[in-house]
Structures are given as structure tokens and as C-alpha cells.
PDB file of N, CA and C in Angstrom:
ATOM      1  N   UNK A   1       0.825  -1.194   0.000  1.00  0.00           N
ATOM      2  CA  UNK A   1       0.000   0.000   0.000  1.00  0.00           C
ATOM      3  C   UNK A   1       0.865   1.252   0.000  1.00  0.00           C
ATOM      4  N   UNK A   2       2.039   1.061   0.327  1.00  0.00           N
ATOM      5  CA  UNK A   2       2.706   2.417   0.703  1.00  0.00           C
ATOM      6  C   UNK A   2       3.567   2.264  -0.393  1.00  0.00           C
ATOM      7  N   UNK A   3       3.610   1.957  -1.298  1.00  0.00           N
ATOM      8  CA  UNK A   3       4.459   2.360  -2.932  1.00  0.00           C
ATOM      9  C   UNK A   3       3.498   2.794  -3.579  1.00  0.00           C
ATOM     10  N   UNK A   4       2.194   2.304  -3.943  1.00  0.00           N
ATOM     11  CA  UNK A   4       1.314   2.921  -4.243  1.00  0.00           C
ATOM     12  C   UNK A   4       1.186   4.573  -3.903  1.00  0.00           C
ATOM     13  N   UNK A   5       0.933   4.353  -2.758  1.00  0.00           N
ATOM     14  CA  UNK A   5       1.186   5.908  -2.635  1.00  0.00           C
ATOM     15  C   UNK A   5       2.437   6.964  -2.854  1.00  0.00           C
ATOM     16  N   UNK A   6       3.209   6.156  -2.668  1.00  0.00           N
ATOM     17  CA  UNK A   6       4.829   7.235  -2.566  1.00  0.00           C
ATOM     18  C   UNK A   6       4.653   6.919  -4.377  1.00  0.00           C
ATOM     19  N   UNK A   7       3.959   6.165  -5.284  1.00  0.00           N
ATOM     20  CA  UNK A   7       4.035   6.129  -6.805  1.00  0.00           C
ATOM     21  C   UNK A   7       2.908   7.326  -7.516  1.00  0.00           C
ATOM     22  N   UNK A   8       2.059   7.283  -6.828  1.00  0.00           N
ATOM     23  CA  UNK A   8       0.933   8.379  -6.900  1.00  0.00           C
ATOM     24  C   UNK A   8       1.224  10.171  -6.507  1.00  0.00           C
ATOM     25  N   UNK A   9       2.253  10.025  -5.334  1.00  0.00           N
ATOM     26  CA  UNK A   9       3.050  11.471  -4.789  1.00  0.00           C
ATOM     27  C   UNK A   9       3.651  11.715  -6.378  1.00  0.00           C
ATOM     28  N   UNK A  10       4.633  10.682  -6.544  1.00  0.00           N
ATOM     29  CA  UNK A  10       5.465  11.165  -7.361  1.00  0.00           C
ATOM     30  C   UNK A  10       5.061  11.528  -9.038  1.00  0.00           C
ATOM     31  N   UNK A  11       4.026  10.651  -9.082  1.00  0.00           N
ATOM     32  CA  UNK A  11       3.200  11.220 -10.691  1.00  0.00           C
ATOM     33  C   UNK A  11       2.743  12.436 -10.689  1.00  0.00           C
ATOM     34  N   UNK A  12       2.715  12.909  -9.160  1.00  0.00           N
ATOM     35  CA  UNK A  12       2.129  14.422  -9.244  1.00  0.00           C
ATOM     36  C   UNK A  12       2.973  15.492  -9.306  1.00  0.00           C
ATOM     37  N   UNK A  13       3.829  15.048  -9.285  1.00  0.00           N
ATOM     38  CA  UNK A  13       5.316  16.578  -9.033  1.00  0.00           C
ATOM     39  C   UNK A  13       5.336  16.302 -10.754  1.00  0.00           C
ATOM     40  N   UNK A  14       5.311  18.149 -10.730  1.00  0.00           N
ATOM     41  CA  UNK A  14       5.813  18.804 -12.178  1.00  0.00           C
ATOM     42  C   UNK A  14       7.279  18.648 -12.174  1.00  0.00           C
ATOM     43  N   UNK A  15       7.164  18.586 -13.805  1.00  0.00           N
ATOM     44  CA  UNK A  15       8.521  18.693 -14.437  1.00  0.00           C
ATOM     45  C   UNK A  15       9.565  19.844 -13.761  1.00  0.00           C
ATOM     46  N   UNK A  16       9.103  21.155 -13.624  1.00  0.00           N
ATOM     47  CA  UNK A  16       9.547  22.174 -12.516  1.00  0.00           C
ATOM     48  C   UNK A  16      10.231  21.306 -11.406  1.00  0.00           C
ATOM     49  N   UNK A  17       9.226  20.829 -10.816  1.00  0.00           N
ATOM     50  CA  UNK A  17       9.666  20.390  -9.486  1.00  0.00           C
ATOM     51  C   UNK A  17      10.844  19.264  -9.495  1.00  0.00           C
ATOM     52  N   UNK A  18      10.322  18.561 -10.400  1.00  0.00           N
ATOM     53  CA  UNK A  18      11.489  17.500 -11.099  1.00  0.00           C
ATOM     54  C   UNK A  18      12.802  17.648 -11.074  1.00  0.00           C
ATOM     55  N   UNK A  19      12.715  18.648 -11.966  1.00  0.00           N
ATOM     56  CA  UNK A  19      14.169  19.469 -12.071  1.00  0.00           C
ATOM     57  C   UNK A  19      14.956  20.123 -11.100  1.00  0.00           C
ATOM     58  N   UNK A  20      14.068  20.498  -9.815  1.00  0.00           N
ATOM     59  CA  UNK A  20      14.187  21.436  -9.104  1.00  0.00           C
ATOM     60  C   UNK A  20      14.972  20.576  -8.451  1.00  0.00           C
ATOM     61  N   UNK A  21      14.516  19.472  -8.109  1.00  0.00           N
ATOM     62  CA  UNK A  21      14.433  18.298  -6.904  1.00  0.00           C
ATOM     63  C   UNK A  21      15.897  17.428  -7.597  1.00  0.00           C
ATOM     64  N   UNK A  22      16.254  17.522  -8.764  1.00  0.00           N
ATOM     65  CA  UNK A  22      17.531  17.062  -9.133  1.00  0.00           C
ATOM     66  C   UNK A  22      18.907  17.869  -9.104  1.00  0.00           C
ATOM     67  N   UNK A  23      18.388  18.916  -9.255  1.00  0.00           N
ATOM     68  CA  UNK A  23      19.176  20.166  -9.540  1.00  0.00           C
ATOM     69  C   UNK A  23      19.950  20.301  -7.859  1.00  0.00           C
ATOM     70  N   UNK A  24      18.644  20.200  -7.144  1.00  0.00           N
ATOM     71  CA  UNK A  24      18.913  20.321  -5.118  1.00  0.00           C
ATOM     72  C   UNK A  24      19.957  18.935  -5.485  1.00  0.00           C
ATOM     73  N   UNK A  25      19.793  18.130  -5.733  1.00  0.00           N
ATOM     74  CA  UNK A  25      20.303  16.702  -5.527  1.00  0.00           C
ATOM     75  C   UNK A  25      21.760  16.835  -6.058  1.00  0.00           C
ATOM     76  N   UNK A  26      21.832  16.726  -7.131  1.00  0.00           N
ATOM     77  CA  UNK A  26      23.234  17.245  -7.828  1.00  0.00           C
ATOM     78  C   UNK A  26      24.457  18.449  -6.967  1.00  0.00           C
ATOM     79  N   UNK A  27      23.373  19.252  -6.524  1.00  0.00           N
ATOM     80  CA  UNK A  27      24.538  20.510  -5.763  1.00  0.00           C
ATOM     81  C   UNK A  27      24.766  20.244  -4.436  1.00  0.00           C
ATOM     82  N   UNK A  28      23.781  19.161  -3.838  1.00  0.00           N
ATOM     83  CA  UNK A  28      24.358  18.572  -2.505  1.00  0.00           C
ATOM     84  C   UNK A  28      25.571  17.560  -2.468  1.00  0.00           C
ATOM     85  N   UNK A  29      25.625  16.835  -3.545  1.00  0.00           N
ATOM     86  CA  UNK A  29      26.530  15.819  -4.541  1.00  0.00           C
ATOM     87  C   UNK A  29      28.012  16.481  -4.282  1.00  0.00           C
ATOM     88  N   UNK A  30      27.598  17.754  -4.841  1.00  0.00           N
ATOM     89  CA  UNK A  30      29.181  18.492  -5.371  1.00  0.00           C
ATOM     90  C   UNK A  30      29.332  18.928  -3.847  1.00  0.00           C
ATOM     91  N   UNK A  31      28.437  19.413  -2.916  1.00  0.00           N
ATOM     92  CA  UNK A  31      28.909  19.724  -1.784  1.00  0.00           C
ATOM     93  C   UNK A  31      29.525  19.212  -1.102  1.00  0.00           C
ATOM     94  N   UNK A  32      29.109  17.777  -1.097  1.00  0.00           N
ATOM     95  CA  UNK A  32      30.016  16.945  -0.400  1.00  0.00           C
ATOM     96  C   UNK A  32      30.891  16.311  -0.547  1.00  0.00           C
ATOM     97  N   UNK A  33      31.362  16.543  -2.111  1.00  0.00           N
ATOM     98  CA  UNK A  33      32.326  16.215  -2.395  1.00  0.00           C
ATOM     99  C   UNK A  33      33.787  17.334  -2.450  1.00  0.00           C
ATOM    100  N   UNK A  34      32.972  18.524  -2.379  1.00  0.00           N
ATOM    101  CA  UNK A  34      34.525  19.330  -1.784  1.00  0.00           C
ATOM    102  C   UNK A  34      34.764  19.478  -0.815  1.00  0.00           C
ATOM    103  N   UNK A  35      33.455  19.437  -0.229  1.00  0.00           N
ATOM    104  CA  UNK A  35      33.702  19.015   1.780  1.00  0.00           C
ATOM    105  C   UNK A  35      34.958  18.299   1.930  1.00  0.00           C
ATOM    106  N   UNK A  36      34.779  16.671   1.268  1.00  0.00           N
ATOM    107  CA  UNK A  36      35.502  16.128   1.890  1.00  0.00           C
ATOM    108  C   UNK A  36      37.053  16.334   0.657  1.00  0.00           C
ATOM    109  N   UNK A  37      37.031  17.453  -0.055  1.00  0.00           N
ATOM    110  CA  UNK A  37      38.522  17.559  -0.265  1.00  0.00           C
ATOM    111  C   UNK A  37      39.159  18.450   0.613  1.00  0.00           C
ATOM    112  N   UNK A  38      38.211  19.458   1.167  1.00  0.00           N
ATOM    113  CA  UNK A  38      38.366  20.512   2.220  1.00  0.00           C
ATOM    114  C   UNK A  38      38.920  19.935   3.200  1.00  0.00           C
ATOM    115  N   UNK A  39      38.168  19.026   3.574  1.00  0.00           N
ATOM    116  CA  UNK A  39      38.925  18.769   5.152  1.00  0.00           C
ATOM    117  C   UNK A  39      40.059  17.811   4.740  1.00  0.00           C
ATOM    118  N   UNK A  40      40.277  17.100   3.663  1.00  0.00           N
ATOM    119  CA  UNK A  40      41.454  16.151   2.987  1.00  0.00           C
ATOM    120  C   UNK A  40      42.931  17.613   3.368  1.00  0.00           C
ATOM    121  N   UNK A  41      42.640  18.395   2.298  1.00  0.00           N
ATOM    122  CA  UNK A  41      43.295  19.638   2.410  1.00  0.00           C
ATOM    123  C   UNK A  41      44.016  19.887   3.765  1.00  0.00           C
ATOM    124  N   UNK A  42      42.301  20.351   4.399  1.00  0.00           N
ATOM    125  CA  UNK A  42      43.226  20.958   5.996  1.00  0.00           C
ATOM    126  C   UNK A  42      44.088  19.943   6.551  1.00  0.00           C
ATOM    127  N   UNK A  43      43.255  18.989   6.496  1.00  0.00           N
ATOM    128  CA  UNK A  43      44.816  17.718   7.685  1.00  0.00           C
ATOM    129  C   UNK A  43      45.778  17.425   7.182  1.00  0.00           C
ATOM    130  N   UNK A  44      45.858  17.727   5.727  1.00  0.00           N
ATOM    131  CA  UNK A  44      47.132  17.478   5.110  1.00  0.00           C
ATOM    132  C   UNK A  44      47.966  18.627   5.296  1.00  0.00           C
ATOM    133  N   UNK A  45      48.073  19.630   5.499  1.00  0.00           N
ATOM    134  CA  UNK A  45      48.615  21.051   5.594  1.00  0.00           C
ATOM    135  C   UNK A  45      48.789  21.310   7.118  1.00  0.00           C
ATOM    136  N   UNK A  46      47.888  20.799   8.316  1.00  0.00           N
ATOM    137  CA  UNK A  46      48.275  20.520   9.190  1.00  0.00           C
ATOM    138  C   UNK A  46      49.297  19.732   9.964  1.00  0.00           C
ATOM    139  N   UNK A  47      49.004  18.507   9.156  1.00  0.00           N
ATOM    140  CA  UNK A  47      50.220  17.269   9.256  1.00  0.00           C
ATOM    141  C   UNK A  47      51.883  18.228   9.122  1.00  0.00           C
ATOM    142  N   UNK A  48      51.793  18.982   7.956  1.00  0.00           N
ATOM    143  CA  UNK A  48      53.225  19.403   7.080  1.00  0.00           C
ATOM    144  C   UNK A  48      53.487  20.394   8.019  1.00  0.00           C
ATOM    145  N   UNK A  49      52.666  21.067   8.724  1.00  0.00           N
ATOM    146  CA  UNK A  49      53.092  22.301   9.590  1.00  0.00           C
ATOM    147  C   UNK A  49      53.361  21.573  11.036  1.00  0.00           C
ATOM    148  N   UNK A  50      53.192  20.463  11.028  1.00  0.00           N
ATOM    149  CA  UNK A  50      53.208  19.849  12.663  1.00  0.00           C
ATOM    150  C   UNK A  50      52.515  20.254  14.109  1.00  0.00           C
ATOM    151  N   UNK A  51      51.069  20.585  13.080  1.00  0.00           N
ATOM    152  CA  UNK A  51      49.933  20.914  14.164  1.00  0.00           C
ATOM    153  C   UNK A  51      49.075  19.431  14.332  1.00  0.00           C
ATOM    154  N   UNK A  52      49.647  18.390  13.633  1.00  0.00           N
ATOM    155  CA  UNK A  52      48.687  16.832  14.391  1.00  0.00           C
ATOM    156  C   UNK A  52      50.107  16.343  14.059  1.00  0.00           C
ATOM    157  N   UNK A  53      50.034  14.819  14.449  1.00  0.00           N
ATOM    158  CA  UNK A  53      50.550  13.736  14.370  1.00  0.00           C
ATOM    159  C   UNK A  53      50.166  12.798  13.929  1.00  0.00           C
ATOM    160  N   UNK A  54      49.131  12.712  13.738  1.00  0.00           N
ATOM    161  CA  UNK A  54      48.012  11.380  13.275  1.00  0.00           C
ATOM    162  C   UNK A  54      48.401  11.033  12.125  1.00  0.00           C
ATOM    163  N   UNK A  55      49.305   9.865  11.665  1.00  0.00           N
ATOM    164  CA  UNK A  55      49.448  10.257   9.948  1.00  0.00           C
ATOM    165  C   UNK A  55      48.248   9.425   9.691  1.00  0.00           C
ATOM    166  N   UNK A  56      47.641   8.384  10.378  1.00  0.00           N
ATOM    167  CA  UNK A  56      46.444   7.657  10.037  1.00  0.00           C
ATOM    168  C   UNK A  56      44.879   8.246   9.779  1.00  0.00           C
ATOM    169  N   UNK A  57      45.167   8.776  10.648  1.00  0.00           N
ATOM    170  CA  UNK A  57      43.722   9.601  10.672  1.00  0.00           C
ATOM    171  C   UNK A  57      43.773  10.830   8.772  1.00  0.00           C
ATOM    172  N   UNK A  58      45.318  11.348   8.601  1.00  0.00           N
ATOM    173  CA  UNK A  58      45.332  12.107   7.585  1.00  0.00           C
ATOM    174  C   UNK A  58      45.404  11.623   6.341  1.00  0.00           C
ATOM    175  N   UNK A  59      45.291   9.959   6.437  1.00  0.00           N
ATOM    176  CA  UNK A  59      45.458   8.901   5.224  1.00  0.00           C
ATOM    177  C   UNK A  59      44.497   8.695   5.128  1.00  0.00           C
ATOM    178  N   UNK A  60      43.806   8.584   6.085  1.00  0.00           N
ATOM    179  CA  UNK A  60      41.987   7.585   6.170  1.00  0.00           C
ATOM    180  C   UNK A  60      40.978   9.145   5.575  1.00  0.00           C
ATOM    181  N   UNK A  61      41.506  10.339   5.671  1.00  0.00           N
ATOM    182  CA  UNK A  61      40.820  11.213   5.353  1.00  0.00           C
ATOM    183  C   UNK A  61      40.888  11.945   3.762  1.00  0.00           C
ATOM    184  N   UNK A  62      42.359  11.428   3.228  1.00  0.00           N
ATOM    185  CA  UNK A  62      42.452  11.515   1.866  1.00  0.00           C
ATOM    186  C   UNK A  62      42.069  10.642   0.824  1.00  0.00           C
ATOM    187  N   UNK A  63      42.042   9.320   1.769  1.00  0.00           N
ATOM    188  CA  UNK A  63      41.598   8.101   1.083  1.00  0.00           C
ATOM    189  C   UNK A  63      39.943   8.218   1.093  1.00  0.00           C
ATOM    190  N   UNK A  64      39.352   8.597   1.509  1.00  0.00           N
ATOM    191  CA  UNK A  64      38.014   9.155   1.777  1.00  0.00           C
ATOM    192  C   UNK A  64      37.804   9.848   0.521  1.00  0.00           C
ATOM    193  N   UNK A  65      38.143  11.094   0.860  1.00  0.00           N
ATOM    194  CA  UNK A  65      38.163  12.338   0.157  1.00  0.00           C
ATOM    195  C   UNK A  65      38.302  11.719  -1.936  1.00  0.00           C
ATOM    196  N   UNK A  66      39.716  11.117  -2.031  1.00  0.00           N
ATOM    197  CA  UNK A  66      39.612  10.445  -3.051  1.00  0.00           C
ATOM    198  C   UNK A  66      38.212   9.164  -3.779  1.00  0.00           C
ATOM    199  N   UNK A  67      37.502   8.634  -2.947  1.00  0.00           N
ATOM    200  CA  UNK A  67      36.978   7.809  -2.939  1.00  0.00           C
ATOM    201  C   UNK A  67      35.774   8.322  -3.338  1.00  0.00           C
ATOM    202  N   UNK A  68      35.672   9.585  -3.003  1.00  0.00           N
ATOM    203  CA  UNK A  68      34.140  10.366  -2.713  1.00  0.00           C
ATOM    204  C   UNK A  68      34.363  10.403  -4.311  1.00  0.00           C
ATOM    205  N   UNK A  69      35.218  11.305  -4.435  1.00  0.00           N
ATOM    206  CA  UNK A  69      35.307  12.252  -5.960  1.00  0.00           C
ATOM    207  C   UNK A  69      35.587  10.499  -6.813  1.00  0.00           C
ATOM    208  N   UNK A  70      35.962  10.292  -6.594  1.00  0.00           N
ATOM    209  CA  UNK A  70      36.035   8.843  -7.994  1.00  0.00           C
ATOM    210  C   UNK A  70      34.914   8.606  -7.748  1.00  0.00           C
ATOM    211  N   UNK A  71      33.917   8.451  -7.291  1.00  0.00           N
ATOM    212  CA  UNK A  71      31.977   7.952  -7.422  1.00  0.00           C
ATOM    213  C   UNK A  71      31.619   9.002  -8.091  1.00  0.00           C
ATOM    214  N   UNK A  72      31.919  10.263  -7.445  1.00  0.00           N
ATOM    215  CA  UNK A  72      31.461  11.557  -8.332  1.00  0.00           C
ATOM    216  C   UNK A  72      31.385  11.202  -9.926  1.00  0.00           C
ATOM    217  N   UNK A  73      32.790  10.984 -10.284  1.00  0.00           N
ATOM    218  CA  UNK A  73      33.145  11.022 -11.774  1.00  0.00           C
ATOM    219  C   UNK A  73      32.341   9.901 -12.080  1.00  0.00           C
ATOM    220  N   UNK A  74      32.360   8.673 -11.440  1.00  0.00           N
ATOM    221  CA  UNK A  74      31.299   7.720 -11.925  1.00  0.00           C
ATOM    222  C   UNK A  74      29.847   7.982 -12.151  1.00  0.00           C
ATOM    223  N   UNK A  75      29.303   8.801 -11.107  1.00  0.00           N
ATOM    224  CA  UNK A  75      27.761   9.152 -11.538  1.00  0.00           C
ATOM    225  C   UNK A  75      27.666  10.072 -12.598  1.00  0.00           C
ATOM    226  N   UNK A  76      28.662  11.212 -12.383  1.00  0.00           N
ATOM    227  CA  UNK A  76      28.756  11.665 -14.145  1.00  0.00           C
ATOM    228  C   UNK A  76      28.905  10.822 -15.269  1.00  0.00           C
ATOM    229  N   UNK A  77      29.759   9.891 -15.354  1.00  0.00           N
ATOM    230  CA  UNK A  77      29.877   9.353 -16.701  1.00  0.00           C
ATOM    231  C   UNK A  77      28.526   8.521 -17.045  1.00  0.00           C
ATOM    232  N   UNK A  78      28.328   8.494 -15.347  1.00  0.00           N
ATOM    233  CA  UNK A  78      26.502   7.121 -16.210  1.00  0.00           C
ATOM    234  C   UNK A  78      25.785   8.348 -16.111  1.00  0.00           C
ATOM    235  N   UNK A  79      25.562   9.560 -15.872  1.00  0.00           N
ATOM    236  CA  UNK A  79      24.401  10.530 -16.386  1.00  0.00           C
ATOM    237  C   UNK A  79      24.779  11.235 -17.354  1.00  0.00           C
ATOM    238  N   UNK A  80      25.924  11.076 -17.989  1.00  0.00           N
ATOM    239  CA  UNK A  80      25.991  11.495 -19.968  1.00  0.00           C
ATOM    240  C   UNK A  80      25.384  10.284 -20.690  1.00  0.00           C
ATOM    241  N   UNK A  81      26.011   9.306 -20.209  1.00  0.00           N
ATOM    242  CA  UNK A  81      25.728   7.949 -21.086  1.00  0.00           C
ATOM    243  C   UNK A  81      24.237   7.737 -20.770  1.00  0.00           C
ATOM    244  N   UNK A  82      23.525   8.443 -19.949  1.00  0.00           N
ATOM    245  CA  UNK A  82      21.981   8.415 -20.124  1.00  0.00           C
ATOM    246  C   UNK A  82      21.301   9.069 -20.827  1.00  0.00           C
ATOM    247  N   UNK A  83      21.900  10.338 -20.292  1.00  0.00           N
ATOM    248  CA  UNK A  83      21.530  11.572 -21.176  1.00  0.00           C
ATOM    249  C   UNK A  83      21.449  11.128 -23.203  1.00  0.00           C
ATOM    250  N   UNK A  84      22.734  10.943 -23.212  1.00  0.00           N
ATOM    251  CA  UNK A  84      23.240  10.412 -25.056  1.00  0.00           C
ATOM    252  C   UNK A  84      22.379   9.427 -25.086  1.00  0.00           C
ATOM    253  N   UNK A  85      22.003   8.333 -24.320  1.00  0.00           N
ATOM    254  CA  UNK A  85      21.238   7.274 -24.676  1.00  0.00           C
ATOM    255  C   UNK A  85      19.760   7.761 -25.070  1.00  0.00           C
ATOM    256  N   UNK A  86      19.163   8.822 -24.451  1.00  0.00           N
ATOM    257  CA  UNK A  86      17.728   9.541 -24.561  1.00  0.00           C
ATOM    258  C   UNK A  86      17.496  10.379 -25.458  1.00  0.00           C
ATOM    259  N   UNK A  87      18.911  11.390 -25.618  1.00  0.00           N
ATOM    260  CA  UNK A  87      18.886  12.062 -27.224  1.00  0.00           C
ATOM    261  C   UNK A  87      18.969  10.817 -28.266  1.00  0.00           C
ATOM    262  N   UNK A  88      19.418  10.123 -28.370  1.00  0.00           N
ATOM    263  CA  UNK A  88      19.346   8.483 -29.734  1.00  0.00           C
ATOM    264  C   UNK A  88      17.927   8.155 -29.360  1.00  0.00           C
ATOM    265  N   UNK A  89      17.208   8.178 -28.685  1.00  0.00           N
ATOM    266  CA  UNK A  89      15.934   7.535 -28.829  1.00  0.00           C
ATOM    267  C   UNK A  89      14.833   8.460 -30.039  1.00  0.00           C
ATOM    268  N   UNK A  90      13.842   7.332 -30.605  1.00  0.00           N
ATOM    269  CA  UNK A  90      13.097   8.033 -31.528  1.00  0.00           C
ATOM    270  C   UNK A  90      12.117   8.284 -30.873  1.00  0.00           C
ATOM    271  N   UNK A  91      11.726   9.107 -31.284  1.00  0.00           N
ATOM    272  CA  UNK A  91      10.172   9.734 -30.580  1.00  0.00           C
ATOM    273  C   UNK A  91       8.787   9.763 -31.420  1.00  0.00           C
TER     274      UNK A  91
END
């Protein structure tokens, strides 16, 4: 009963809203993905100035940081290759 409904919500949102609601989605995406180069950044520049010691904590946070942005580039490459797949369709 409750897909039904959350399927019925969603037939009702305009194309507007659609967009709106991807557009929010996408720029939270990128947010958090410089977040975590931001803080990659600071502990690395901290480490070099010898304000931490942690080299683990500043590995586990670049390795992060890297990890984020390589999915990034992955959801881009499958939302061109969707995109191109929908312009080739006939209508």
C-alpha cells in the first residue's frame, strides 16, 4: 500500500519540481564532495606544519576524500551515457 502511494506522490510533481528536486540533488553531490577535499586539504597542511601527528587519521581522510570524488566522476559518466542514450531515442 505504501508504494502505491509514494508512486501516486510522485506522478504528481511537475517537471519544474522534477528538475528542481535534481538540480537540489546534484549541488548537494558536489557539496560533499569538496567538503571532503576541504577537510582532505586541511589535515594534510596541518600534518606538514606539525599541528597533528596522526598520519592515520590524515590517510583515512584523503583516502576518503579520493573515494568520494572517484563515485562523483562515476555518476557523471553514467548521467551522460543516459543523457546520449535519450537524445538516440526516436520519438
Amino acid at each position: 500500500m505504501n508504494q502505491t502511494n509514494q508512486s501516486n506522490q510522485s506522478s504528481s510533481i511537475s517537471v519544474g519540481e522534477a528538475q528542481q528536486q535534481f538540480s537540489n540533488s546534484l549541488k548537494n553531490a558536489i557539496e560533499q564532495i569538496n567538503k571532503a577535499q576541504n577537510e582532505s586539504d586541511v589535515k594534510t597542511e596541518a600534518l606538514a606544519k606539525g599541528q597533528i601527528d596522526d598520519l592515520h587519521d590524515v590517510m583515512i581522510t584523503a583516502q576518503k576524500a579520493s573515494i568520494v570524488l572517484q563515485t562523483g566522476v562515476e555518476v557523471q559518466r553514467k548521467v551522460i551515457d543516459a543523457y546520449n542514450e535519450v537524445m538516440r531515442m526516436q520519438v
